[in-house]
Each structure stands twice: as structure tokens, then as C-alpha cells.
N, C-alpha and C. Protein backbone atom coordinates (compact mmCIF):
# COMPACT_ATOMS: atom_id res chain seq x y z
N UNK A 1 176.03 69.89 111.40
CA UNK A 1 176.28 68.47 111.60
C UNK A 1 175.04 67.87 112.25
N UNK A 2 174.77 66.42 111.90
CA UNK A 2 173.94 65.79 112.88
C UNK A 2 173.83 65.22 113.39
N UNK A 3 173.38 64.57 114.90
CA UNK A 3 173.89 63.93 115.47
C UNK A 3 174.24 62.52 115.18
N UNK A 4 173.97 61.85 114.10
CA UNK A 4 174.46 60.54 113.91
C UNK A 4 175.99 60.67 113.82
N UNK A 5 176.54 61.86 113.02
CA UNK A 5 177.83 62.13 113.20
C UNK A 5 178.57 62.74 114.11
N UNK A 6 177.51 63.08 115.19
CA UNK A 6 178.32 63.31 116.15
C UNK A 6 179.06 62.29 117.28
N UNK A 7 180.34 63.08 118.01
CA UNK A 7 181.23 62.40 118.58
C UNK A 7 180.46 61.67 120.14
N UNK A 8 181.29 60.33 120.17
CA UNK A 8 180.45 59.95 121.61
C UNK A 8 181.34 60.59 122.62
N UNK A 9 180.56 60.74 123.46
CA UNK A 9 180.89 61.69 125.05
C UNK A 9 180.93 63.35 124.97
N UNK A 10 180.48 63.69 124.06
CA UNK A 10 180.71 65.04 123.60
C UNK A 10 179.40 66.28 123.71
N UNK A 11 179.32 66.75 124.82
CA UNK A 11 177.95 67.20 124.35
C UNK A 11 178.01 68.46 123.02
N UNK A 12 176.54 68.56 122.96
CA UNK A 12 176.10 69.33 121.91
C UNK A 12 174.71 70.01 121.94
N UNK A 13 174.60 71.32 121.46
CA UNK A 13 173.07 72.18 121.38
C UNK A 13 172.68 71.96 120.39
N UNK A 14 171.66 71.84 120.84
CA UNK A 14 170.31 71.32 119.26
C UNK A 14 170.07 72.59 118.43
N UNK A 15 170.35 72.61 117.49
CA UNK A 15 169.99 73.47 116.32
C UNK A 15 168.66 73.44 116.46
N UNK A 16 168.21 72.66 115.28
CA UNK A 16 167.04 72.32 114.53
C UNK A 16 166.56 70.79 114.75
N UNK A 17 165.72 70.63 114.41
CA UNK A 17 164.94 68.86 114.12
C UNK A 17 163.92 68.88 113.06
N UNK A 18 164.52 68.54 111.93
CA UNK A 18 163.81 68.21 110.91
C UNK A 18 162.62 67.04 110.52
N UNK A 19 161.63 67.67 111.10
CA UNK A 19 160.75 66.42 110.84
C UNK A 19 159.12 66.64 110.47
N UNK A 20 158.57 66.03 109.52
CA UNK A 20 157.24 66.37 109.38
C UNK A 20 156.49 65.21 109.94
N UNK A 21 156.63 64.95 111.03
CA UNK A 21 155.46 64.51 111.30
C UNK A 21 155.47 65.31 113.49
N UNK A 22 154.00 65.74 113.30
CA UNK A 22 153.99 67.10 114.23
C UNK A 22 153.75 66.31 115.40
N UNK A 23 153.54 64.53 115.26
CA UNK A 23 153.39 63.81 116.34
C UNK A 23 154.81 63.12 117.14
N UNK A 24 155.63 63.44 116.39
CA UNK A 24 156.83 63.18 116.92
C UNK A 24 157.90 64.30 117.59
N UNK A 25 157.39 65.80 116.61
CA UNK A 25 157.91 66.79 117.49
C UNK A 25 157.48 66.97 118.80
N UNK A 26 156.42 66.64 118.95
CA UNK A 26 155.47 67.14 120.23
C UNK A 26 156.15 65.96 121.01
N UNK A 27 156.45 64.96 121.03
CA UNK A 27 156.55 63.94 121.61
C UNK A 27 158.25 64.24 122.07
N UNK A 28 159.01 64.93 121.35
CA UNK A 28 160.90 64.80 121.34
C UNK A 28 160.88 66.18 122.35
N UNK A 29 159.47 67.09 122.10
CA UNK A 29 159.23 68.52 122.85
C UNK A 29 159.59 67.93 124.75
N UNK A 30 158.87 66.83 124.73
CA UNK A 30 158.32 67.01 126.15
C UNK A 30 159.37 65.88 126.74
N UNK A 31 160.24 64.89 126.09
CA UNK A 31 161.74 64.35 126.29
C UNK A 31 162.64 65.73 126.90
N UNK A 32 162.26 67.40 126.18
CA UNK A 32 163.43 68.28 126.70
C UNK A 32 164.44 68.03 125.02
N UNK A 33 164.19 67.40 124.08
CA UNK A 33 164.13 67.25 122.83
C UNK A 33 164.14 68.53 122.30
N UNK A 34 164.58 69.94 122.09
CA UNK A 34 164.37 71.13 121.24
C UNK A 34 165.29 72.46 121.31
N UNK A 35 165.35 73.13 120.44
CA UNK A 35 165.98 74.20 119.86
C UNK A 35 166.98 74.51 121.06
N UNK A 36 168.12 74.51 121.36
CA UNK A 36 169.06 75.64 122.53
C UNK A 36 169.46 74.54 123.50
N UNK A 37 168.83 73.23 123.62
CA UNK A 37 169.02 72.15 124.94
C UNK A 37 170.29 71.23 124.38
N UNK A 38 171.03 71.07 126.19
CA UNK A 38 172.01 70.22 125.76
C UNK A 38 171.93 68.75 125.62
N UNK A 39 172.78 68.15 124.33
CA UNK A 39 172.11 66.60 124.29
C UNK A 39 173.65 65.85 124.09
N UNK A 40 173.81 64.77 124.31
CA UNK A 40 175.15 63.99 124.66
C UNK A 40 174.87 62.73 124.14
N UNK A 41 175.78 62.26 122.75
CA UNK A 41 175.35 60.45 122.68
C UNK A 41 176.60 59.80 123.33
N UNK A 42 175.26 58.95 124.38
CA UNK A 42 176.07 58.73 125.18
C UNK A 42 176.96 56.63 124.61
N UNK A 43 176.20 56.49 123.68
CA UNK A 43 176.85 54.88 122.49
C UNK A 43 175.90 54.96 121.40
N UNK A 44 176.75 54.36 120.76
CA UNK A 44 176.83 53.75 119.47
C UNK A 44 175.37 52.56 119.24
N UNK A 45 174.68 52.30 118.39
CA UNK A 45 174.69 51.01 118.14
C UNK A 45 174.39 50.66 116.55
N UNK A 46 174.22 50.00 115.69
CA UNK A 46 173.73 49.49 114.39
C UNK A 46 172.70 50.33 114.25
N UNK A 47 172.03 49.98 115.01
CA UNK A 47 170.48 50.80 114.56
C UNK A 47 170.24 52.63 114.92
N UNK A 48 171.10 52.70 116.17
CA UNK A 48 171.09 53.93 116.04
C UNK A 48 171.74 54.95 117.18
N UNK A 49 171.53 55.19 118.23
CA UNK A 49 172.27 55.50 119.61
C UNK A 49 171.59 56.11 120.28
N UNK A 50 172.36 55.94 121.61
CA UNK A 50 171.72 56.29 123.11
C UNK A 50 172.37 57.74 123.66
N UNK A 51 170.87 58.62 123.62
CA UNK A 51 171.44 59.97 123.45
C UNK A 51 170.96 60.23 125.43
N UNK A 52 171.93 61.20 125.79
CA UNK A 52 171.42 61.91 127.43
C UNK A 52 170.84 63.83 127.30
N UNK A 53 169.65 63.35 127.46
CA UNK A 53 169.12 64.95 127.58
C UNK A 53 168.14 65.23 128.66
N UNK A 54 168.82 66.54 129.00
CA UNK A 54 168.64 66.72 130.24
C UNK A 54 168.62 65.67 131.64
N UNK A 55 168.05 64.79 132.37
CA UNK A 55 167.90 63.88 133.11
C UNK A 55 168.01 62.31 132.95
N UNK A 56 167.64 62.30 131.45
CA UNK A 56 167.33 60.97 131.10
C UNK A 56 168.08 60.47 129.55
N UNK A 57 168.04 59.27 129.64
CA UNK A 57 168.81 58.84 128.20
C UNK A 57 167.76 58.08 127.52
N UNK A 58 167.53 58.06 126.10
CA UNK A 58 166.80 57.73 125.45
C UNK A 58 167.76 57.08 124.11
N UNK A 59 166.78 55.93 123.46
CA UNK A 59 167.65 55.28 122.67
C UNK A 59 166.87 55.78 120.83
N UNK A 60 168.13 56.34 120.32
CA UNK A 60 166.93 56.47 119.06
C UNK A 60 167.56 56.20 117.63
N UNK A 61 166.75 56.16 116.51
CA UNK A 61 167.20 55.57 115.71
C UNK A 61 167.82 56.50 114.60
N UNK A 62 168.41 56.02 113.64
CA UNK A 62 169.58 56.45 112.18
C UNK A 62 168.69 57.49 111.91
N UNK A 63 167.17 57.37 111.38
CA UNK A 63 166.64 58.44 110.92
C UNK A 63 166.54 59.67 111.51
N UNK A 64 165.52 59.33 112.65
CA UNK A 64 165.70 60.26 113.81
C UNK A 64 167.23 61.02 114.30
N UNK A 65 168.17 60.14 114.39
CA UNK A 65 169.52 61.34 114.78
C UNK A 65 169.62 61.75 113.48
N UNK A 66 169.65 61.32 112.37
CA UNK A 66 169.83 62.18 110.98
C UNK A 66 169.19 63.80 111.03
N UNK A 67 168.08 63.64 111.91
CA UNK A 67 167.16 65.10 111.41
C UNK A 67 167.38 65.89 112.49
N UNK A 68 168.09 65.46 113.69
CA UNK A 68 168.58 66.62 115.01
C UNK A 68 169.67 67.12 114.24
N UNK A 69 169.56 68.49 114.20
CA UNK A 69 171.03 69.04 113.80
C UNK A 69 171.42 69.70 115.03
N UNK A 70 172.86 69.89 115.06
CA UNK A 70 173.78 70.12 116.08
C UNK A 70 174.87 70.94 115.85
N UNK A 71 175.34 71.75 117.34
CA UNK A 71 176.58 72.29 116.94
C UNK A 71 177.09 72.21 118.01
């Protein structure tokens, strides 16, 4: 599953993150963004949702939660 479909208030461990561009992994790396970490959306919005990982919440978009996979 990925997190766009995932449930709000629910946490979840990051699988995978599908993405080719190596400037955005590096960038989701150092958020605490990667493989085994727990991540929580914490709302909803149109464009995309407000996820909590580790310390901090970050807001991100449809594509981006499309390519975090989760379990």
C-alpha cells in the first residue's frame, strides 16, 4: 500500500520510496524519510497530506505519497 491510501492517525513503516530523481531521495534521507522508519499522516488535503516522522511533520504531495510504500 501507499501512503496516499493510507489511514489518517495510523502509523506505518516505510517499505520502499520509489523515485528517480537521487535529489529528492537524499533530501526525504535527511527528513528521517527511509526504509524501517515510522511515518503517520497526520490530514488530508486536495493536494496531498501532512505526514509526522520522527520529530517533525512535513506537508507533501499526491505524487510523492504515491511512491512511499508502506505497511
Amino acid at each position: 500500500m501507499n501512503l496516499r491510501s493510507a489511514v489518517e492517525g495510523q502509523e506505518y513503516i516505510i517499505k520502499n520510496i520509489t523515485t528517480n530523481d537521487e535529489e529528492l531521495d537524499s533530501f526525504l534521507f535527511t527528513l528521517g524519510c527511509y526504509s524501517g522508519e515510522p511515518i503517520t499522516v497526520v490530514s488530508r488535503k486536495r493536494s496531498g497530506c501532512v505526514v509526522s516522522i520522527k520529530e517533525g511533520r512535513y506537508s507533501i504531495d499526491n505524487p510523492l505519497a504515491e511512491a512511499i510504500t508502506v505497511e
